[in-house]
Protein backbone atom coordinates (compact mmCIF):
# COMPACT_ATOMS: atom_id res chain seq x y z
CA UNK A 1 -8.94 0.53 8.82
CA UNK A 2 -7.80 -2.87 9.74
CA UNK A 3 -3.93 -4.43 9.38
CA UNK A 4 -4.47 -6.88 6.65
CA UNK A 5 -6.56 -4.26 4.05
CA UNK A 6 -3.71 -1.95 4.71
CA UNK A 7 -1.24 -3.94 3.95
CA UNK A 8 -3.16 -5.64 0.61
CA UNK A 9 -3.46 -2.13 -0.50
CA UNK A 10 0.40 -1.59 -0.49
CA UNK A 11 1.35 -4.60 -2.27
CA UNK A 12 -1.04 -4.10 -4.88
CA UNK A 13 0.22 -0.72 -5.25
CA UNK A 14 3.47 -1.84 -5.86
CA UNK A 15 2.64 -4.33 -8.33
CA UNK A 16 0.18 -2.10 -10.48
CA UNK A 17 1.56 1.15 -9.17
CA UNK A 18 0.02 3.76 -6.36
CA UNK A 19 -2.46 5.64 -8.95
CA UNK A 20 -4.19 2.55 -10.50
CA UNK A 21 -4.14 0.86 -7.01
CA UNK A 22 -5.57 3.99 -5.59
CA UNK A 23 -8.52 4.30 -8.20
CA UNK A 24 -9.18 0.55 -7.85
CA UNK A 25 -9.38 0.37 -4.11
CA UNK A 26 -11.51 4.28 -3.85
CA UNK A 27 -9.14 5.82 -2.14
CA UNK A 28 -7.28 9.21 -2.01
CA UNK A 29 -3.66 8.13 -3.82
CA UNK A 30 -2.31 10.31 -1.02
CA UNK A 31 -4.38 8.10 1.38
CA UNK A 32 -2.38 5.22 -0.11
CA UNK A 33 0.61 6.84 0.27
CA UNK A 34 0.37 7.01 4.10
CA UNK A 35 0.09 2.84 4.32
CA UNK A 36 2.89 2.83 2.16
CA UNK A 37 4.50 4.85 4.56
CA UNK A 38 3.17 3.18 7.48
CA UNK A 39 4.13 -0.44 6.41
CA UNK A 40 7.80 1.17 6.02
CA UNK A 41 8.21 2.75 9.09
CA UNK A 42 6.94 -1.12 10.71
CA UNK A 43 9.83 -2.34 8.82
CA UNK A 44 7.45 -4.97 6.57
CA UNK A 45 9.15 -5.13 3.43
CA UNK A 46 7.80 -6.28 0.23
CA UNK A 47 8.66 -9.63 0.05
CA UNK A 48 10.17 -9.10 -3.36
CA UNK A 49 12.59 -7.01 -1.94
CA UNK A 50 14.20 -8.87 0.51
């Protein structure tokens, strides 16, 4: 899975929420969970955070 779709998929889980996202995208929520956690751990911040 490339960069960008990865990290799409974790800010539009965190502006519609990781369920909805999931469904919308047709993907595991747990699978969406994992870029969540993998955009953390590269320290990439939703910009809305910082």
């Amino acid at each position: 899975m490339k960069k960008k779709y990865k990290v799409q998929a974790v800010d539009l889980a965190k502006e519609i929420g990781a369920g909805k996202a999931a469904k919308e995208l047709g993907i595991p929520v747990d699978t969406l969970y994992g870029k969540v956690a993998w955009r953390r751990d590269l320290g990439l911040a939703h910009p809305a955070t910082q």
